[in-house]
N, C-alpha and C. Protein backbone atom coordinates (compact mmCIF):
# COMPACT_ATOMS: atom_id res chain seq x y z
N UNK A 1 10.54 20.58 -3.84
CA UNK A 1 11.79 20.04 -3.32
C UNK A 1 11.86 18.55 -3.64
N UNK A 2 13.02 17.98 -4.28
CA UNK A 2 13.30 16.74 -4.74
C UNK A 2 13.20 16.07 -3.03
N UNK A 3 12.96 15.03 -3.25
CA UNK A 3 12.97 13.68 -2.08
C UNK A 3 13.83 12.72 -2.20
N UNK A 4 15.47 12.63 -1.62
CA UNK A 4 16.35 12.05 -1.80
C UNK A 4 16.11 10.20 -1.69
N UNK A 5 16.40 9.50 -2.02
CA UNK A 5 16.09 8.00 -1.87
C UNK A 5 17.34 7.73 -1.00
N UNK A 6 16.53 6.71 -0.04
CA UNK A 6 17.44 5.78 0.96
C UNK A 6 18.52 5.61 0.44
N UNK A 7 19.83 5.41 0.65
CA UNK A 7 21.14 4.41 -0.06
C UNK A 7 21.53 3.44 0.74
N UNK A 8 21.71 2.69 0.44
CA UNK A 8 22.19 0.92 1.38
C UNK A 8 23.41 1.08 2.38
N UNK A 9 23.47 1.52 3.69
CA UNK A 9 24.38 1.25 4.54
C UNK A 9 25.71 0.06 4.67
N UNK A 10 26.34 0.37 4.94
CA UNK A 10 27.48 -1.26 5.75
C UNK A 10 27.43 -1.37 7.12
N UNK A 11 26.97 -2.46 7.74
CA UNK A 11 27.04 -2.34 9.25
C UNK A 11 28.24 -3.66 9.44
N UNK A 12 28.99 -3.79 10.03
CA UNK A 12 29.37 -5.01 10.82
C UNK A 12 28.87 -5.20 12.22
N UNK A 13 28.96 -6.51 12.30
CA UNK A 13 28.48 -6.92 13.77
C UNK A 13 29.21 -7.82 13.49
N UNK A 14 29.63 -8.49 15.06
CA UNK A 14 30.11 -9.49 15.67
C UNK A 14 29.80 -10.38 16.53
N UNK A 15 30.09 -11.50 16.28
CA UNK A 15 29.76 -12.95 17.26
C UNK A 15 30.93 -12.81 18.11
N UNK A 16 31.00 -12.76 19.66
CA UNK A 16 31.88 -12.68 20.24
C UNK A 16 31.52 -13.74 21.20
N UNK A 17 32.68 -14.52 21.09
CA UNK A 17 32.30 -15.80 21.91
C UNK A 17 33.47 -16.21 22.96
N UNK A 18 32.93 -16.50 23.70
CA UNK A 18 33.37 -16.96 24.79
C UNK A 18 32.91 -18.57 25.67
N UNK A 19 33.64 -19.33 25.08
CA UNK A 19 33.45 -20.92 25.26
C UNK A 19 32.07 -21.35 24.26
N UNK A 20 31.08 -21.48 24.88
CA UNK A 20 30.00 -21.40 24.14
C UNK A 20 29.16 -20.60 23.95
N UNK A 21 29.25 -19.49 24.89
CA UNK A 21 28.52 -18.24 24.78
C UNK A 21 28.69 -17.30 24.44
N UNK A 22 27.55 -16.28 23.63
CA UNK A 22 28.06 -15.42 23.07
C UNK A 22 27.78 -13.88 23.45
N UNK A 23 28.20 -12.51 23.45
CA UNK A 23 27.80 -11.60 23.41
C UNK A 23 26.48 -10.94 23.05
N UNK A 24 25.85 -10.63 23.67
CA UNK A 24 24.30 -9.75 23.55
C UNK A 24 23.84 -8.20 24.09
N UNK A 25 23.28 -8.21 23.62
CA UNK A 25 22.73 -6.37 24.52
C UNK A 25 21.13 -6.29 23.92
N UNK A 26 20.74 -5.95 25.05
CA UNK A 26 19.38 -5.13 24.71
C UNK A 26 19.35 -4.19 23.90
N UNK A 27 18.45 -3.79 22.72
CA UNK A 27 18.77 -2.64 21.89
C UNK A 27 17.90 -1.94 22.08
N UNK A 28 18.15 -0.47 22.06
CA UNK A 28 17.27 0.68 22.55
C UNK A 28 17.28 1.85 21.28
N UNK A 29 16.66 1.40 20.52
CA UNK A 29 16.69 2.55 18.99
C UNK A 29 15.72 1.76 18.29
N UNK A 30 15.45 3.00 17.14
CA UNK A 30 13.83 2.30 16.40
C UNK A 30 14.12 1.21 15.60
N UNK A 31 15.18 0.91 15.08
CA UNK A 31 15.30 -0.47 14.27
C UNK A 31 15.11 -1.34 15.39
N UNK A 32 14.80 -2.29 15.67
CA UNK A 32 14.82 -3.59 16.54
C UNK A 32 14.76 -2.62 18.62
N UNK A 33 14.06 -2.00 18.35
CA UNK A 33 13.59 -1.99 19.92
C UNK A 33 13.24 -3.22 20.95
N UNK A 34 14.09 -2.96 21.91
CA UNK A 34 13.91 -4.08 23.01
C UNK A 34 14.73 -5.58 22.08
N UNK A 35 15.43 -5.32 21.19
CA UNK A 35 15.62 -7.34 20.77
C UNK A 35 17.09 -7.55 21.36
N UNK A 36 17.20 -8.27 21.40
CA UNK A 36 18.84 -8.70 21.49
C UNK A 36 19.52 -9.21 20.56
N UNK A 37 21.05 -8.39 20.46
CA UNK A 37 21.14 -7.84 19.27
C UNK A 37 22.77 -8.07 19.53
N UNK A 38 23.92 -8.52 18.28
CA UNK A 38 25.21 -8.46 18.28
C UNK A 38 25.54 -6.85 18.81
N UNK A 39 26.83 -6.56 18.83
CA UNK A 39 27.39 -5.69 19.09
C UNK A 39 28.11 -5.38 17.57
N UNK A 40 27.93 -4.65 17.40
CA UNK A 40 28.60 -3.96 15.87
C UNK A 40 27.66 -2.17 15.52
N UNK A 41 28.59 -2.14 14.38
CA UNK A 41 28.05 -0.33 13.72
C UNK A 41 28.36 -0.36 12.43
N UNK A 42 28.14 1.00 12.00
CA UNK A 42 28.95 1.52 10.88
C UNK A 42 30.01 1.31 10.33
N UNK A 43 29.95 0.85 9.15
CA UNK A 43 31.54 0.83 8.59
C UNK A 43 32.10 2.28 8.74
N UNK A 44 32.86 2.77 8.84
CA UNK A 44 33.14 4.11 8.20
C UNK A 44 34.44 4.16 7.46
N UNK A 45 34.99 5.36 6.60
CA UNK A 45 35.69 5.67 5.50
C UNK A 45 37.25 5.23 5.94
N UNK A 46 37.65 3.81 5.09
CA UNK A 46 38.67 3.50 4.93
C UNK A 46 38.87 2.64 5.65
N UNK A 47 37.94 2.44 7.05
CA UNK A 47 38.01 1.17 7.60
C UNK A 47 38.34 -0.47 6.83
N UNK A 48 39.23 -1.46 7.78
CA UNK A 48 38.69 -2.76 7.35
C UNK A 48 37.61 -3.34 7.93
N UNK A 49 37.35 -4.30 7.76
CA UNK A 49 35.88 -4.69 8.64
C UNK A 49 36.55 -4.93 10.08
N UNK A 50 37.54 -5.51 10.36
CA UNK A 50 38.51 -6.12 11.81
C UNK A 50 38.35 -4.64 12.51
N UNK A 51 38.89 -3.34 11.97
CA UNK A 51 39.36 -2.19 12.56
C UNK A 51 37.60 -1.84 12.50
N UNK A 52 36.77 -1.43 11.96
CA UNK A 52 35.06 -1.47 12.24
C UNK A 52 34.58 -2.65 13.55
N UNK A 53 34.79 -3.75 13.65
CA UNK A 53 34.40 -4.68 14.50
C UNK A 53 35.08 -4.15 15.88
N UNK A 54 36.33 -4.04 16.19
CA UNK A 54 36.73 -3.43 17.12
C UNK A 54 36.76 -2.36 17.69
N UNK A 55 36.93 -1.18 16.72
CA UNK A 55 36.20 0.22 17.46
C UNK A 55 34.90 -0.04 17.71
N UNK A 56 34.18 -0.39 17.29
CA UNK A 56 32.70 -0.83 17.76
C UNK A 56 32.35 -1.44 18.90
N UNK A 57 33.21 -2.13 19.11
CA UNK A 57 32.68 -3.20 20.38
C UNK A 57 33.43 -2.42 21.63
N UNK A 58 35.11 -1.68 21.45
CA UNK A 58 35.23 -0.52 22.33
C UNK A 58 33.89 0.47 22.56
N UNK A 59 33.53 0.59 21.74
CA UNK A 59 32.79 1.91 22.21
C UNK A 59 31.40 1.72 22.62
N UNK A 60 30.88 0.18 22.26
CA UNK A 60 29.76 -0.47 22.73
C UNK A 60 29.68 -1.03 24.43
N UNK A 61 30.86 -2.13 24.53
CA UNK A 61 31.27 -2.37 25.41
C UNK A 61 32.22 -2.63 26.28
N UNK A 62 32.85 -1.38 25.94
CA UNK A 62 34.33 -1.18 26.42
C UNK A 62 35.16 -2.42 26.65
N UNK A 63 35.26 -3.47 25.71
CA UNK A 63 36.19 -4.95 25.41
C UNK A 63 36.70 -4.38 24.59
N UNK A 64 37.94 -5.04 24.51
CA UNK A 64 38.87 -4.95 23.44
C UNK A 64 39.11 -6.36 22.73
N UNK A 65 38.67 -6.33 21.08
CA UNK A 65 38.72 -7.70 20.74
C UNK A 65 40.23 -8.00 20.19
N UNK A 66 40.33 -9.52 20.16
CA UNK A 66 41.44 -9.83 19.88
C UNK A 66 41.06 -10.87 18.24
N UNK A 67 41.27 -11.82 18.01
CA UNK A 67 41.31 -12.41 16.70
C UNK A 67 39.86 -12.10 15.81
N UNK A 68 39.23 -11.80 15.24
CA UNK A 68 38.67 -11.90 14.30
C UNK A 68 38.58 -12.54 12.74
N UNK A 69 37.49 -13.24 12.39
CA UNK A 69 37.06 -13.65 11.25
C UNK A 69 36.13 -13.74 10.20
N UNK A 70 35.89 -13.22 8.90
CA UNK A 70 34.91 -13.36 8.69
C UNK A 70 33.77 -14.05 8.58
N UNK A 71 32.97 -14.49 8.49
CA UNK A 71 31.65 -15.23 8.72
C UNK A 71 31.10 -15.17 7.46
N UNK A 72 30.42 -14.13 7.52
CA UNK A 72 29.05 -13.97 6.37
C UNK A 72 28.89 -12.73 5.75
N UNK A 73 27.86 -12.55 4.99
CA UNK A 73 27.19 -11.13 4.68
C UNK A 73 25.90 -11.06 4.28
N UNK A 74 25.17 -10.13 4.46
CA UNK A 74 23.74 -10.40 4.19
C UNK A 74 23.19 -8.76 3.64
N UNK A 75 22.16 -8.97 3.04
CA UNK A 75 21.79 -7.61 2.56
C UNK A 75 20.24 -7.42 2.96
N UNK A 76 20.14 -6.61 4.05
CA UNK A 76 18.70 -6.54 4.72
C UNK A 76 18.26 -5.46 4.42
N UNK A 77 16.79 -5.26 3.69
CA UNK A 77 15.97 -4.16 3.78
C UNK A 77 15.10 -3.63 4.64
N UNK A 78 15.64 -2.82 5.62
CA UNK A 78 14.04 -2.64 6.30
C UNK A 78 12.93 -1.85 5.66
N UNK A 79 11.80 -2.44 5.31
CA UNK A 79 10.51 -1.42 4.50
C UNK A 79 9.68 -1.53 5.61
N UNK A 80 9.89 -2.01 6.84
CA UNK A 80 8.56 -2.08 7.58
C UNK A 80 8.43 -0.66 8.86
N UNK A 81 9.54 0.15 8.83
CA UNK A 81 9.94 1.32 9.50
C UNK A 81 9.17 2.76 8.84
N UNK A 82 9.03 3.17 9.75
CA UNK A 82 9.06 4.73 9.66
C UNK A 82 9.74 5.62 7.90
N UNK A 83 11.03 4.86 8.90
CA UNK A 83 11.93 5.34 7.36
C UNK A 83 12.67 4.21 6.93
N UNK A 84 12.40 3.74 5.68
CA UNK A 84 12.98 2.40 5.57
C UNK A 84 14.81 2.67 4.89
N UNK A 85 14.96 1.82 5.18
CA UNK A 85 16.31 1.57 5.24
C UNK A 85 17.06 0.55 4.74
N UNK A 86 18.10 0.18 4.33
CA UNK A 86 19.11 -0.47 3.83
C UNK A 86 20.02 -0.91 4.11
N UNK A 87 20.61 -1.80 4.64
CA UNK A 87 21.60 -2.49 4.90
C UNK A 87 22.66 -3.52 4.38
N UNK A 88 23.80 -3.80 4.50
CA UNK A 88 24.68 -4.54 3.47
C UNK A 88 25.39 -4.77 5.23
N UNK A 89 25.49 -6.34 6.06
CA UNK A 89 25.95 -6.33 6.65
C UNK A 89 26.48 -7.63 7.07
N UNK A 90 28.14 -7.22 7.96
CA UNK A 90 29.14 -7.79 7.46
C UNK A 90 29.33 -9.10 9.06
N UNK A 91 29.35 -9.70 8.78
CA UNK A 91 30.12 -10.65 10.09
C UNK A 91 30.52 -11.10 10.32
N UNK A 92 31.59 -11.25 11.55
CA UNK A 92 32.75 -11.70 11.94
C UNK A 92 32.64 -12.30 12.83
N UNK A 93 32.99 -12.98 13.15
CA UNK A 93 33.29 -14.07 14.57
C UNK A 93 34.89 -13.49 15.40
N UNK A 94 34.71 -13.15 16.37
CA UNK A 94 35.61 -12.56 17.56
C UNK A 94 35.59 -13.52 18.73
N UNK A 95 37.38 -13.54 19.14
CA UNK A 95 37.32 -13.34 20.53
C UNK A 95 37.68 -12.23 20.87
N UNK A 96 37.69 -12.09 22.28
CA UNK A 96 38.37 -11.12 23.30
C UNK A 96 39.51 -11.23 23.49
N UNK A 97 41.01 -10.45 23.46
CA UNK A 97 41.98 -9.95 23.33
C UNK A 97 42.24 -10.89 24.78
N UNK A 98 41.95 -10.25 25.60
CA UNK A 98 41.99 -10.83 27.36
C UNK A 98 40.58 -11.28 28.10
N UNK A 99 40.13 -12.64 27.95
CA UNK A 99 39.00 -13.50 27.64
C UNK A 99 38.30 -13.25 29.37
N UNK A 100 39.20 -12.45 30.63
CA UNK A 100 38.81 -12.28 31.52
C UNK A 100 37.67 -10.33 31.65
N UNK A 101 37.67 -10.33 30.62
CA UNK A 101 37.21 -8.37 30.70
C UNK A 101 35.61 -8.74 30.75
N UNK A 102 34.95 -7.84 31.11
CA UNK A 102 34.09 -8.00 31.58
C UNK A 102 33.30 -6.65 31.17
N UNK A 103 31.93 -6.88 30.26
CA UNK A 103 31.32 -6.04 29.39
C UNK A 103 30.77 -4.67 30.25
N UNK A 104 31.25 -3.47 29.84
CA UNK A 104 30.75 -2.17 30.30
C UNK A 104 29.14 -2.06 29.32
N UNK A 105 28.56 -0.83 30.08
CA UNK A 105 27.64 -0.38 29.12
C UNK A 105 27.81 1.29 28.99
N UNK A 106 28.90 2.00 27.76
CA UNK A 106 29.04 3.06 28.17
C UNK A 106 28.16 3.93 27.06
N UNK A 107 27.14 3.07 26.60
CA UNK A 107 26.12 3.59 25.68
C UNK A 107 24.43 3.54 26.17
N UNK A 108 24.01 3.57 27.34
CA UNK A 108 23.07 3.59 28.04
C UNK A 108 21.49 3.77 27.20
N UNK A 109 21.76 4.91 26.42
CA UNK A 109 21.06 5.48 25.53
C UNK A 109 20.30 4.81 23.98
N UNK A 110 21.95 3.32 24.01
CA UNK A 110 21.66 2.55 22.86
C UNK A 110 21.29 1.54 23.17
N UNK A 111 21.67 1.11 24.32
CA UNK A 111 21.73 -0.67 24.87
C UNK A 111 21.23 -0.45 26.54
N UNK A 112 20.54 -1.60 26.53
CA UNK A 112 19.90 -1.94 28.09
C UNK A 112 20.73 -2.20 28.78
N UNK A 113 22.40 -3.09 28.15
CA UNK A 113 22.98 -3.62 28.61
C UNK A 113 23.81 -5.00 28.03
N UNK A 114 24.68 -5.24 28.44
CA UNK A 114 25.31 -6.73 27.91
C UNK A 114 25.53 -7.75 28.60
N UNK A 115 25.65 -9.04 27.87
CA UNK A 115 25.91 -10.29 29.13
C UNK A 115 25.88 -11.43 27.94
N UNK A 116 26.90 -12.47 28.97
CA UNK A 116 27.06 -13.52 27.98
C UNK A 116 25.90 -14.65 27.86
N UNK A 117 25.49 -15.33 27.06
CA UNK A 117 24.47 -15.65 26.85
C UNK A 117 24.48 -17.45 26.35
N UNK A 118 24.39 -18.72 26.80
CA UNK A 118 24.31 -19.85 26.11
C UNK A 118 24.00 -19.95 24.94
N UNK A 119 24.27 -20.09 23.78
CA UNK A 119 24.21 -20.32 22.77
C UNK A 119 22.72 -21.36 22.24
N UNK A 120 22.86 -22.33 23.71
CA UNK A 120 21.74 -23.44 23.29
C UNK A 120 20.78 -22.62 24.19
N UNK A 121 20.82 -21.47 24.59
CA UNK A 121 19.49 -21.05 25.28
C UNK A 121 19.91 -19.34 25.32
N UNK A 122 19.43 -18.62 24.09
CA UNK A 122 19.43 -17.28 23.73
C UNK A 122 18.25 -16.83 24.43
N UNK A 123 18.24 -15.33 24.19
CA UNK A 123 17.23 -14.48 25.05
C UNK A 123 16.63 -14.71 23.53
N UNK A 124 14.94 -13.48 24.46
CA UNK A 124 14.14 -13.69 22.87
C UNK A 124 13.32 -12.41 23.67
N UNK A 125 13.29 -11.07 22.52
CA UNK A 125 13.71 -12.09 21.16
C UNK A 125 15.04 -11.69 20.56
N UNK A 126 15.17 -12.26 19.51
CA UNK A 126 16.21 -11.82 18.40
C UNK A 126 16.16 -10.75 17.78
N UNK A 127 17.50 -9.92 17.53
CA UNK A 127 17.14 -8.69 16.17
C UNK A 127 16.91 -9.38 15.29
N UNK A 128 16.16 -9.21 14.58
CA UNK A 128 15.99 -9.83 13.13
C UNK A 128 17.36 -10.31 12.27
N UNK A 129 17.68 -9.37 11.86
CA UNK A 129 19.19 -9.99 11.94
C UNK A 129 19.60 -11.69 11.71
N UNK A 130 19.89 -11.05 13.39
CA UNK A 130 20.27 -12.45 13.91
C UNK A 130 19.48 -13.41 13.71
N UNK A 131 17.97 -13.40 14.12
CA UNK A 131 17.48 -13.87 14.40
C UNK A 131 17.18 -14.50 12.94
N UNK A 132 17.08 -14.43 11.76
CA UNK A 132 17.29 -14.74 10.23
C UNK A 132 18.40 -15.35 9.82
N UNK A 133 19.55 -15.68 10.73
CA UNK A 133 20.45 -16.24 9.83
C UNK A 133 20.19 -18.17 9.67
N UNK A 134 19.12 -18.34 10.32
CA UNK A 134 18.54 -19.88 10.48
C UNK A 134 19.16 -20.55 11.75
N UNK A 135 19.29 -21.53 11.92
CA UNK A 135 19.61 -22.14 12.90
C UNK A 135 20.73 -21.24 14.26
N UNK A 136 21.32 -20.52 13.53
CA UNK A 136 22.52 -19.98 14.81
C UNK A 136 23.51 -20.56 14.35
N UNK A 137 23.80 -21.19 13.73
CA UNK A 137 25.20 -22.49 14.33
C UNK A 137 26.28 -21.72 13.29
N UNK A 138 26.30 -20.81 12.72
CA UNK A 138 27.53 -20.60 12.08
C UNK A 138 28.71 -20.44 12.67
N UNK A 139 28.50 -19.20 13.85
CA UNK A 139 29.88 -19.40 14.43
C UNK A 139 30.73 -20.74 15.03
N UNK A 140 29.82 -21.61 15.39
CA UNK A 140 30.24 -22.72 16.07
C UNK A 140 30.63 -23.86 15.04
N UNK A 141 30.10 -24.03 13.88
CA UNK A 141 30.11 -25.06 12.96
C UNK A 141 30.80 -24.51 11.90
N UNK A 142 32.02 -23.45 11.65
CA UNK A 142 32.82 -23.74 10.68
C UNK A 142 34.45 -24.47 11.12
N UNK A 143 34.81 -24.57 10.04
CA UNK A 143 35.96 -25.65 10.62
C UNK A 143 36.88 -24.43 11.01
N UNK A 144 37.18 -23.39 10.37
CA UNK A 144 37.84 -22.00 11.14
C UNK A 144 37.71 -21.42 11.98
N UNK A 145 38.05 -21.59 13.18
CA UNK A 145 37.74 -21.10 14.38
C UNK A 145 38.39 -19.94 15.21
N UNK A 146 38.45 -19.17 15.33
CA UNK A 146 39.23 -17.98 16.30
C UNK A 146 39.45 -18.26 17.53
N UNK A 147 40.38 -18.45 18.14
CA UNK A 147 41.33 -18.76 19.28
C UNK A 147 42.08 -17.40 19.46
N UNK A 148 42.01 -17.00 20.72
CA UNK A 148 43.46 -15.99 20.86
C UNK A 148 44.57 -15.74 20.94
């Protein structure tokens, strides 16, 4: 029997910020167990990244986002897993639609949980991810900013 090879995923995630702080969750799955981790998923078929960033964060943490922007992209391999894996992933900087909602956890199974987090004082650790993009400061230090 042939042995199919990995193919490179799309994930988006999002910086969702709120004054200076940003969105987090405990992650509960074998990529990045226990780290704290954006809120994002799967691209899926025909999506834009805005319509991916927002069903995602509905179904993560029942918010509904409002402006979105792109950020970055990065192409992460995991080889250090079980089953290694591939990634091509996308990010956006979000606010919240109505900046008063207040994060559900209706994924128990995926996430410990969510909460907003100081920017100058993150949990630790980081998903890798995140925790790789160097300093942090992108969302905060481009001159394009998302307002609602």
């Amino acid at each position: 029997m042939e042995e199919t090879q990995p193919v490179p995923r799309v994930g988006v995630v999002l910086f969702v910020l709120k004054g200076k702080s940003v969105l987090l969750g405990r992650r509960r799955a074998s990529i990045g167990e226990s780290t704290f981790a954006l809120p994002g998923g799967h691209l899926e078929f025909g999506e834009s990244f805005e319509e991916c960033g927002a069903r995602e964060l509905m179904e993560e943490t029942g918010l509904v986002m409002g402006k979105a922007d792109f950020l970055t992209v990065t192409n992460k391999v995991f080889l250090d897993k079980s089953k290694p894996c591939h990634y091509v992933i996308i990010f956006l900087r979000a606010v919240l639609a109505d900046p008063n909602q207040v994060p559900q956890n209706p994924e128990p199974d995926k996430c410990d949980g969510w909460d907003w987090y100081d920017w100058d004082n993150l949990p630790q650790p980081l998903f890798s991810t995140l925790d790789e993009m160097g300093g942090l400061a992108v969302p905060f230090n481009l001159t394009k900013r998302s307002e609602p």
